[in-house]
C-alpha atoms as a PDB file:
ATOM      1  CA  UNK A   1     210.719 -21.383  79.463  1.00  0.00           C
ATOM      2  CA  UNK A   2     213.031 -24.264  79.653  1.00  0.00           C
ATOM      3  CA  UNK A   3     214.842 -26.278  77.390  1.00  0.00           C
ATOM      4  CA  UNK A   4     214.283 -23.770  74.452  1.00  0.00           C
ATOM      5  CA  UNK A   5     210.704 -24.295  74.205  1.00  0.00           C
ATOM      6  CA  UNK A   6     208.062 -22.044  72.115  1.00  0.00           C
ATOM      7  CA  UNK A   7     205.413 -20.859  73.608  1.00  0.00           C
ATOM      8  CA  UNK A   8     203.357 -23.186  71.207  1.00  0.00           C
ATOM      9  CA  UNK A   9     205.204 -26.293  71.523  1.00  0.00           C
ATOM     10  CA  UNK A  10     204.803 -27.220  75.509  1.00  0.00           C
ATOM     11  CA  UNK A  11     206.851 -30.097  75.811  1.00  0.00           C
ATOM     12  CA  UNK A  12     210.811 -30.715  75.425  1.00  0.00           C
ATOM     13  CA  UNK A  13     211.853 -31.511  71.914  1.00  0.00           C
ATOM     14  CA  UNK A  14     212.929 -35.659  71.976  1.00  0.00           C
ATOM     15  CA  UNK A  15     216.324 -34.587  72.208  1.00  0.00           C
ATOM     16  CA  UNK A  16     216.749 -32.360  75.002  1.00  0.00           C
ATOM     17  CA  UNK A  17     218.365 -33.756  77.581  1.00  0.00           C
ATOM     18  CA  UNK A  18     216.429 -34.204  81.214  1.00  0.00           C
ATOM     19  CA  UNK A  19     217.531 -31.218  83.802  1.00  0.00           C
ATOM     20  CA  UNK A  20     220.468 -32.362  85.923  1.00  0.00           C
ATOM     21  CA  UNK A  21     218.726 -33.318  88.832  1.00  0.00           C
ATOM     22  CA  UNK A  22     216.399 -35.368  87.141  1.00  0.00           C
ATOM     23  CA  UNK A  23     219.269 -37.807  86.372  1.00  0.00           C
ATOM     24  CA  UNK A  24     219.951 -40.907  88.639  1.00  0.00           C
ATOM     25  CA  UNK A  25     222.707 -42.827  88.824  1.00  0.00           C
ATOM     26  CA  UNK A  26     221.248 -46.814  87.793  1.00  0.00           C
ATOM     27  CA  UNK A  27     221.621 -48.494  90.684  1.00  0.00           C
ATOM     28  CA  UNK A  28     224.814 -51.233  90.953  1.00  0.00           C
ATOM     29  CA  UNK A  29     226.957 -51.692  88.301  1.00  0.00           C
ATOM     30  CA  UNK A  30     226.152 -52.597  84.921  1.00  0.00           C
ATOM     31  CA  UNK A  31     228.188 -55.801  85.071  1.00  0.00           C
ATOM     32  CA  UNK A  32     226.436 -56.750  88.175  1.00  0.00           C
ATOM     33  CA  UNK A  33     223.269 -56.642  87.120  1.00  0.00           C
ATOM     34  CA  UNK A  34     223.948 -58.498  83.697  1.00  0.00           C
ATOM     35  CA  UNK A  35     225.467 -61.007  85.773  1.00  0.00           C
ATOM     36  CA  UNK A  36     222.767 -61.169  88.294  1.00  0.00           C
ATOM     37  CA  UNK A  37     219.818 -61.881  85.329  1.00  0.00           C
ATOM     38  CA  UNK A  38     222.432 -64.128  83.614  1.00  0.00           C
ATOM     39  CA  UNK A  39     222.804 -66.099  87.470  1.00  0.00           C
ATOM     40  CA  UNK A  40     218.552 -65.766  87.640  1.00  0.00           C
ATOM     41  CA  UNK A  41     218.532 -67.402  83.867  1.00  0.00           C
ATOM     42  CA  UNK A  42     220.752 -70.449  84.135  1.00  0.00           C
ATOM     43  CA  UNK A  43     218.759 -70.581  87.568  1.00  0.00           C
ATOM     44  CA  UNK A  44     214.872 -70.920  85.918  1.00  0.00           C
ATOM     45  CA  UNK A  45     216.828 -73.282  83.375  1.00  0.00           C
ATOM     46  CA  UNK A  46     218.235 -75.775  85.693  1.00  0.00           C
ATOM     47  CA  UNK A  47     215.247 -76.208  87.894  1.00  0.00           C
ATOM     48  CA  UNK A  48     212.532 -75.921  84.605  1.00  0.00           C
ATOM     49  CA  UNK A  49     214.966 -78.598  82.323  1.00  0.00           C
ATOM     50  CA  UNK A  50     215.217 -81.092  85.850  1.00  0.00           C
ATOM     51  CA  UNK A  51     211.446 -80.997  86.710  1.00  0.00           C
ATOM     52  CA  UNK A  52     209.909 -80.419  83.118  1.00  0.00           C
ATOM     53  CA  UNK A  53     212.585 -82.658  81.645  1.00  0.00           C
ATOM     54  CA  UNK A  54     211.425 -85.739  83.763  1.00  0.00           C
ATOM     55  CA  UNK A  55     207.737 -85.112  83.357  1.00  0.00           C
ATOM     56  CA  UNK A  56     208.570 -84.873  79.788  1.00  0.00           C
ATOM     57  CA  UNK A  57     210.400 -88.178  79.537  1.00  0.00           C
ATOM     58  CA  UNK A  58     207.682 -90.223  81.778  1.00  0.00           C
ATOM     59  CA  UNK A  59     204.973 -88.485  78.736  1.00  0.00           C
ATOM     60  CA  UNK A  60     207.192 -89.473  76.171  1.00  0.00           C
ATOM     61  CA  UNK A  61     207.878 -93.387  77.221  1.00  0.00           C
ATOM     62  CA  UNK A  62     204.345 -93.219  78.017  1.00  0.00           C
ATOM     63  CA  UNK A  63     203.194 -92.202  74.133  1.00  0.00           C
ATOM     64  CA  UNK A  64     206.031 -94.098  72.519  1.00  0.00           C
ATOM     65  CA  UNK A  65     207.268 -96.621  73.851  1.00  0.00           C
ATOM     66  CA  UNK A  66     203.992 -98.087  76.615  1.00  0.00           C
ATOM     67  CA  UNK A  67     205.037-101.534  76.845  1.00  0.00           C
ATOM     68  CA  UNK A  68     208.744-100.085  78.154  1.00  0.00           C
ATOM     69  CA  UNK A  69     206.165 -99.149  81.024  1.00  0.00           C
ATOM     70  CA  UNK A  70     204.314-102.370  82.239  1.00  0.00           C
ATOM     71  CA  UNK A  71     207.516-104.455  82.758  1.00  0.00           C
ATOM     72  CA  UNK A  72     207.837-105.261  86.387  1.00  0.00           C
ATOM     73  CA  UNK A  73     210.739-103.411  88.370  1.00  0.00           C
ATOM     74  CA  UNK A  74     209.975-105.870  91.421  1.00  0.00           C
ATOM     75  CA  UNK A  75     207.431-108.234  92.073  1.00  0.00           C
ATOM     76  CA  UNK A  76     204.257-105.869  91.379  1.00  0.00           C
ATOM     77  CA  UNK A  77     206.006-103.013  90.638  1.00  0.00           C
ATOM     78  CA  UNK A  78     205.876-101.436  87.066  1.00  0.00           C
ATOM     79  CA  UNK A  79     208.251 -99.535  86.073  1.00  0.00           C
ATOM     80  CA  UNK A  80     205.496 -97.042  84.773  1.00  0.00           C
ATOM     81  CA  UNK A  81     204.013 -96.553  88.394  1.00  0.00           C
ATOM     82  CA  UNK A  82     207.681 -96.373  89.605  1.00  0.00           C
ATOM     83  CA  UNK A  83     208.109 -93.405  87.425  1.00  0.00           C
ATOM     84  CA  UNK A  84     205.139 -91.820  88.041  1.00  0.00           C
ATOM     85  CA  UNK A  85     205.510 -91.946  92.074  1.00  0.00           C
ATOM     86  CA  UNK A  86     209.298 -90.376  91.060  1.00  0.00           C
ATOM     87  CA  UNK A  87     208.107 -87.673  89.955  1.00  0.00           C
ATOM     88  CA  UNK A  88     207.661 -86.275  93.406  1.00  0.00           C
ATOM     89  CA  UNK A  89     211.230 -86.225  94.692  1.00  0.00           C
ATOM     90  CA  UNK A  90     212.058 -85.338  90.964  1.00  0.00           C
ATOM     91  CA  UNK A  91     210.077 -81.972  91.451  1.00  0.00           C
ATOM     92  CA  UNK A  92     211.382 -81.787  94.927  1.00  0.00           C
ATOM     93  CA  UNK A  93     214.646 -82.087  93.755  1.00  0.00           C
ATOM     94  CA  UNK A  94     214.229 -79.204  91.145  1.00  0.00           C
ATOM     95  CA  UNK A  95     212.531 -76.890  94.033  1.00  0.00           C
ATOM     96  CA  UNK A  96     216.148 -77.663  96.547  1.00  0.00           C
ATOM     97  CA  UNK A  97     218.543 -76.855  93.751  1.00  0.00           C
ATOM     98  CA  UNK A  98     216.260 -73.837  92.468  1.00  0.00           C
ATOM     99  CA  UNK A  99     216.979 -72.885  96.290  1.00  0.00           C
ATOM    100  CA  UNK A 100     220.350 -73.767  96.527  1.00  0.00           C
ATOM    101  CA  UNK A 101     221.350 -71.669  93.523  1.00  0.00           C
ATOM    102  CA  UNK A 102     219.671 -68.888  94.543  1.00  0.00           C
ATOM    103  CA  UNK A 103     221.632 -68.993  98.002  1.00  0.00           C
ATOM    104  CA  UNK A 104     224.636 -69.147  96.649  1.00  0.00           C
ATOM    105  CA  UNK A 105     224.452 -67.219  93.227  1.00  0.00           C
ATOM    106  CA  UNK A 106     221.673 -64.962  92.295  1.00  0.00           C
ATOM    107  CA  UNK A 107     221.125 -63.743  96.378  1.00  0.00           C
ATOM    108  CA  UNK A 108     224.222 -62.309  96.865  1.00  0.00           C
ATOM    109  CA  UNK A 109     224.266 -60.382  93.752  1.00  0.00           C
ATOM    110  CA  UNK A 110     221.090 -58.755  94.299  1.00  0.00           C
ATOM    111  CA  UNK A 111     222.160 -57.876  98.095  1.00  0.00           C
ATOM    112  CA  UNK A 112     225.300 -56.268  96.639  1.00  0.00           C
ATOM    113  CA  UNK A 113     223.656 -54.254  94.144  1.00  0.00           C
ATOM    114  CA  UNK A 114     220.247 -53.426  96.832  1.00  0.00           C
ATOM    115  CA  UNK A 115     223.421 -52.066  99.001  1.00  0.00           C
ATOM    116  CA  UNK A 116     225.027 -50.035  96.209  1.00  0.00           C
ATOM    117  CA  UNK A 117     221.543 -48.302  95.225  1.00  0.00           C
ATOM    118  CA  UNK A 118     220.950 -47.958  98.915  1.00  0.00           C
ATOM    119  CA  UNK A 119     223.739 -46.157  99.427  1.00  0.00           C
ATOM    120  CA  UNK A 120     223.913 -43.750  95.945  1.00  0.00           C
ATOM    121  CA  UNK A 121     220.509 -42.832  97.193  1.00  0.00           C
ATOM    122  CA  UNK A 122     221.873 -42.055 101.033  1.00  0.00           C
ATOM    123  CA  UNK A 123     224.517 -40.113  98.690  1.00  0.00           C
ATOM    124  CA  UNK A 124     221.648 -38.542  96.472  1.00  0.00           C
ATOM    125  CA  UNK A 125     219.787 -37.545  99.661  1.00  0.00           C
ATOM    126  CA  UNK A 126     222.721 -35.892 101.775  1.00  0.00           C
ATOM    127  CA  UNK A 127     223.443 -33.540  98.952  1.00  0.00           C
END
């Protein structure tokens, strides 16, 4: 038996320690993948604050402040339907930069970390 076991206990005590082999390197560093949720964080934020954020606004001048609303931007125009028709390219807006940031920030972090786990396991396999 293995890891000092009796016969009538037939699992590993909580503190033995897993056979060698059954260890695995965590793929990337830990760094990197601290920094990749912290990039995939500030990304939900940005996008959730710029498209919730708006909405939130047009429901709170709508609640408080109504009459702000039915002033004329233009002739005919509210500025409450001018809002509301906003909040199109607003949510457009959030979706580009959502995709933007993850372009330039959160993708290449996870490609560099997919590559380092790609190749400790071409490492792992070749022994």
């Amino acid at each position: 038996m293995s890891y000092g076991m009796s016969p009538s206990y037939p699992y590993p005590p909580h503190h033995a320690a897993p056979p060698p082999d059954a260890r695995r390197p965590a793929p990337g560093r830990h760094s990197d993948v601290r920094r990749l949720r912290g990039a995939y964080r500030r990304q939900r934020r940005v996008a959730t604050f710029a498209a919730l954020g708006y909405f939130l606004l047009f429901l709170g001048l709508s609640a408080f402040a109504p009459s702000s609303l039915t002033g004329d931007v233009t002739a005919g125009l509210p500025l409450g339907l001018l809002l509301a028709l906003l909040q199109l390219p607003v949510t457009w807006l959030a979706i580009a930069l959502y995709e933007h940031t993850a372009r330039r920030t959160v993708d290449p972090l996870a490609d560099r970390i997919r590559e380092e786990s790609e190749a400790g396991a071409g490492r792992e396999a070749a022994r």
